[in-house]
Protein backbone atom coordinates (compact mmCIF):
# COMPACT_ATOMS: atom_id res chain seq x y z
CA UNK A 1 64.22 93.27 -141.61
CA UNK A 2 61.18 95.02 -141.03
CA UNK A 3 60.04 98.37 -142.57
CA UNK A 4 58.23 101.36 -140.72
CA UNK A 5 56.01 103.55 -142.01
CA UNK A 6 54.03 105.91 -140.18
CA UNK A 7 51.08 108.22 -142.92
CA UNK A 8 49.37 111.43 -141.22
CA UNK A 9 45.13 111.36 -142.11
CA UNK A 10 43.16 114.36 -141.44
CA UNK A 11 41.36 111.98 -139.30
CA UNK A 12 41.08 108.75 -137.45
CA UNK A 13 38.39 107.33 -139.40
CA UNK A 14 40.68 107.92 -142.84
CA UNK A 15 43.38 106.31 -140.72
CA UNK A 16 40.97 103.04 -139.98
CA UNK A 17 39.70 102.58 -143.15
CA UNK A 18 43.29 102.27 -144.54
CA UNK A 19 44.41 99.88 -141.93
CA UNK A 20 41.14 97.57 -142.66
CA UNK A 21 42.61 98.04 -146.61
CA UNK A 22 46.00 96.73 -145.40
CA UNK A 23 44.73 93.67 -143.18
CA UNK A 24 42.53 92.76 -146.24
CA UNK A 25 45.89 92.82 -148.36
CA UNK A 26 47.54 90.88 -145.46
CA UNK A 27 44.50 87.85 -146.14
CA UNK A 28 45.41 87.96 -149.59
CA UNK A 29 49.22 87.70 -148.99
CA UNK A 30 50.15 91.17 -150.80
CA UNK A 31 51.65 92.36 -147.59
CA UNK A 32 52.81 90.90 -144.54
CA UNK A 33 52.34 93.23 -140.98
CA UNK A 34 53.98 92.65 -137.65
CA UNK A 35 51.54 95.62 -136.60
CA UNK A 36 49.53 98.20 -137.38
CA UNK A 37 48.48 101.01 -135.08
CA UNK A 38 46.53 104.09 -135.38
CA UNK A 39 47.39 107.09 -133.41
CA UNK A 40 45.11 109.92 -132.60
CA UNK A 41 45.72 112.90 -131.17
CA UNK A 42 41.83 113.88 -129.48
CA UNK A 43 40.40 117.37 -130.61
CA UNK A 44 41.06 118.18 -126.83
CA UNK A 45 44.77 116.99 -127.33
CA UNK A 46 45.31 113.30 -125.36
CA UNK A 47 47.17 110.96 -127.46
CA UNK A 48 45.55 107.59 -127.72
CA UNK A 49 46.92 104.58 -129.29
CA UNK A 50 44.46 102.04 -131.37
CA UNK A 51 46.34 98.93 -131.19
CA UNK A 52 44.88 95.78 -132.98
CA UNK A 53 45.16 93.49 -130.15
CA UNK A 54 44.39 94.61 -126.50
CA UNK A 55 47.41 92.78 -124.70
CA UNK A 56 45.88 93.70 -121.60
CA UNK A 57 42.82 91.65 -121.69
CA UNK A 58 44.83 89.29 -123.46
CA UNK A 59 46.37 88.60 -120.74
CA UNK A 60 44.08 88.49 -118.30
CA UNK A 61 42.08 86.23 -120.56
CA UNK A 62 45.27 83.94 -120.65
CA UNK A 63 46.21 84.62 -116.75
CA UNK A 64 42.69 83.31 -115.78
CA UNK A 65 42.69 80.24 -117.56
CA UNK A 66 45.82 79.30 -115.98
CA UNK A 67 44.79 80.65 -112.91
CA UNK A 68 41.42 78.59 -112.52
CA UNK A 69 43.24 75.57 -113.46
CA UNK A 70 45.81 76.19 -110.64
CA UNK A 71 43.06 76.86 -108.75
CA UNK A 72 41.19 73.78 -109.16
CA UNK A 73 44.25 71.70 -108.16
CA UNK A 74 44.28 73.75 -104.62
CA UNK A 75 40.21 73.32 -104.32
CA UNK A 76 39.40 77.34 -105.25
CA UNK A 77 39.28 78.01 -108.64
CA UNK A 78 37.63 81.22 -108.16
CA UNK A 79 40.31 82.85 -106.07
CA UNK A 80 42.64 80.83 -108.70
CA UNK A 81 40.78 82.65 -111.29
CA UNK A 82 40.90 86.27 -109.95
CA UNK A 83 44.45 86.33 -108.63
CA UNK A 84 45.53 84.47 -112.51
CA UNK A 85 43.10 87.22 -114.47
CA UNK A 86 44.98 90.06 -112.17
CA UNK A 87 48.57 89.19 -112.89
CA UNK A 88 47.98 88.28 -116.97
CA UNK A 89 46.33 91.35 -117.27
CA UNK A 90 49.10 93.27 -115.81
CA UNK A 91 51.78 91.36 -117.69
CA UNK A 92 49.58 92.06 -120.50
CA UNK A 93 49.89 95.44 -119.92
CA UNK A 94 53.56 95.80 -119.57
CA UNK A 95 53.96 93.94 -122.78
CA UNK A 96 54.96 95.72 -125.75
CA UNK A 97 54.86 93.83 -129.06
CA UNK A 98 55.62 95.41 -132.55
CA UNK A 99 56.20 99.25 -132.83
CA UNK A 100 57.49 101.23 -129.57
CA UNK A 101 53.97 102.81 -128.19
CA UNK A 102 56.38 105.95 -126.39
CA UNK A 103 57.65 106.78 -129.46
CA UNK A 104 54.09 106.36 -131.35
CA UNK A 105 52.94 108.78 -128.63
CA UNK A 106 55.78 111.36 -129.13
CA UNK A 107 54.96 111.11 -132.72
CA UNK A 108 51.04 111.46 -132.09
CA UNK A 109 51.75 114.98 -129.68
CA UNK A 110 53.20 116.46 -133.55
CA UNK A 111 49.72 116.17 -135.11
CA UNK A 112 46.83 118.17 -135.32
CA UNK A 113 44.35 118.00 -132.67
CA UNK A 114 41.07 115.86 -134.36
CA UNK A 115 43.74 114.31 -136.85
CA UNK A 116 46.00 110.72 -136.69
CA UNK A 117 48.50 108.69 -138.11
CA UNK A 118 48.67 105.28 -139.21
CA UNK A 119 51.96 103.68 -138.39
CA UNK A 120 52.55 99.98 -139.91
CA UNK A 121 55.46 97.99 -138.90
CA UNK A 122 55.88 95.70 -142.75
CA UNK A 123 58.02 92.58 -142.86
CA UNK A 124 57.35 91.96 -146.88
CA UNK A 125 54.88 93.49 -149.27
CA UNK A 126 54.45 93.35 -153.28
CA UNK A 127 55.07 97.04 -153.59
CA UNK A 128 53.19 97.97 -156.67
CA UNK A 129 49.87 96.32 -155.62
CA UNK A 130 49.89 97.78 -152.02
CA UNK A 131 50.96 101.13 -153.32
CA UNK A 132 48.19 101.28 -155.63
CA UNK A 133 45.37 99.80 -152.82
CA UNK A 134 46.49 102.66 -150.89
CA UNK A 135 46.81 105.81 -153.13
CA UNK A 136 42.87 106.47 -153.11
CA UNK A 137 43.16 107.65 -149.30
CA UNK A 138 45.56 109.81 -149.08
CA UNK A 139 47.49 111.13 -146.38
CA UNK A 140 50.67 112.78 -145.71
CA UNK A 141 54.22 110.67 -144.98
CA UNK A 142 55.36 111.28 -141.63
CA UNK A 143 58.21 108.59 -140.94
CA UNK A 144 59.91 105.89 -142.94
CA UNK A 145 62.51 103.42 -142.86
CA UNK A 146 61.96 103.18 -146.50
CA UNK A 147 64.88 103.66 -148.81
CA UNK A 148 65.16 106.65 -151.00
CA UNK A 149 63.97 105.50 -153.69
CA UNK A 150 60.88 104.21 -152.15
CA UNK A 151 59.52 106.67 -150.12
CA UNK A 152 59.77 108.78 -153.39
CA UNK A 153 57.62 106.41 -154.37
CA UNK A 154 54.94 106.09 -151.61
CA UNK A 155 55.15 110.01 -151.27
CA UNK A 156 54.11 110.29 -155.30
CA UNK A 157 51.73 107.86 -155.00
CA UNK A 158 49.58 109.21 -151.76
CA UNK A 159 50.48 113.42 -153.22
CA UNK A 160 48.61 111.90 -156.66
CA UNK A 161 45.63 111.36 -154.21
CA UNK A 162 45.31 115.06 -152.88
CA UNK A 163 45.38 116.11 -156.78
CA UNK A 164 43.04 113.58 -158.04
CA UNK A 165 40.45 114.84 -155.10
């Protein structure tokens, strides 16, 4: 079972540089992530998502390839191309993987205009070592499907942060 947890930073590069920290941990096996996605709500106050893979061009990338090669069967790989890039990219687009982008963006509409939240969806982790990779930046727990007991944790952990500064 998976584990969401969604931190407020005062800003989105605070946000970033805590979601590099995590894929690091991630390439040294400390945690494992089925996403990670920062949220920022713009000092003008549009909500934009900062997934870590684009689905749309994903898709198109994908749709083209197969596209061209239909397309060279039927003697026009460009049109094959174009109409194949056109329909992955909006599959791509329709395609949600990971955490629910609606309610990231309901979420996102709560914070401060200029600020954003990182919300990680976490299928394992080694709890002590992430906790304490973490704890230098901060930030404020929004959301958690954490048990009691540790989001008492991660809330110490992060509030030791704000005194330490």
């Amino acid at each position: 079972m998976a584990t969401l947890v969604v931190i407020g930073y005062e800003s989105e590069l605070k946000a970033e540089e805590v979601r590099i920290a995590l894929l690091k941990m991630q390439k040294d096996y400390l945690i494992d992530l089925a996403d990670a996605v920062v949220a920022v709500r713009e000092p003008n106050g549009k909500v934009k998502l900062r997934q870590i893979v684009n689905m749309t061009a994903a898709g198109a990338a994908s749709g083209g390839f197969w596209g061209a090669l239909v397309g060279i069967l039927f003697l026009n790989p460009l049109f094959g191309f174009a109409l194949g890039a056109s329909a992955g990219a909006l599959s791509g687009a329709l395609t949600d993987i990971g955490i629910d982008d609606a309610m990231m963006k309901k979420l996102a509409e709560t914070l401060t205009p200029g600020s954003a939240a990182l919300c990680v969806l976490i299928r394992s982790m080694t709890d002590d070592k992430v906790l304490e990779e973490i704890k230098p930046f901060g930030g404020t727990v929004i959301k958690t499907s954490l048990c009691h007991e540790n989001e008492t944790k991660l809330r110490e952990a992060l509030e030791a942060a704000h005194k330490s500064a």
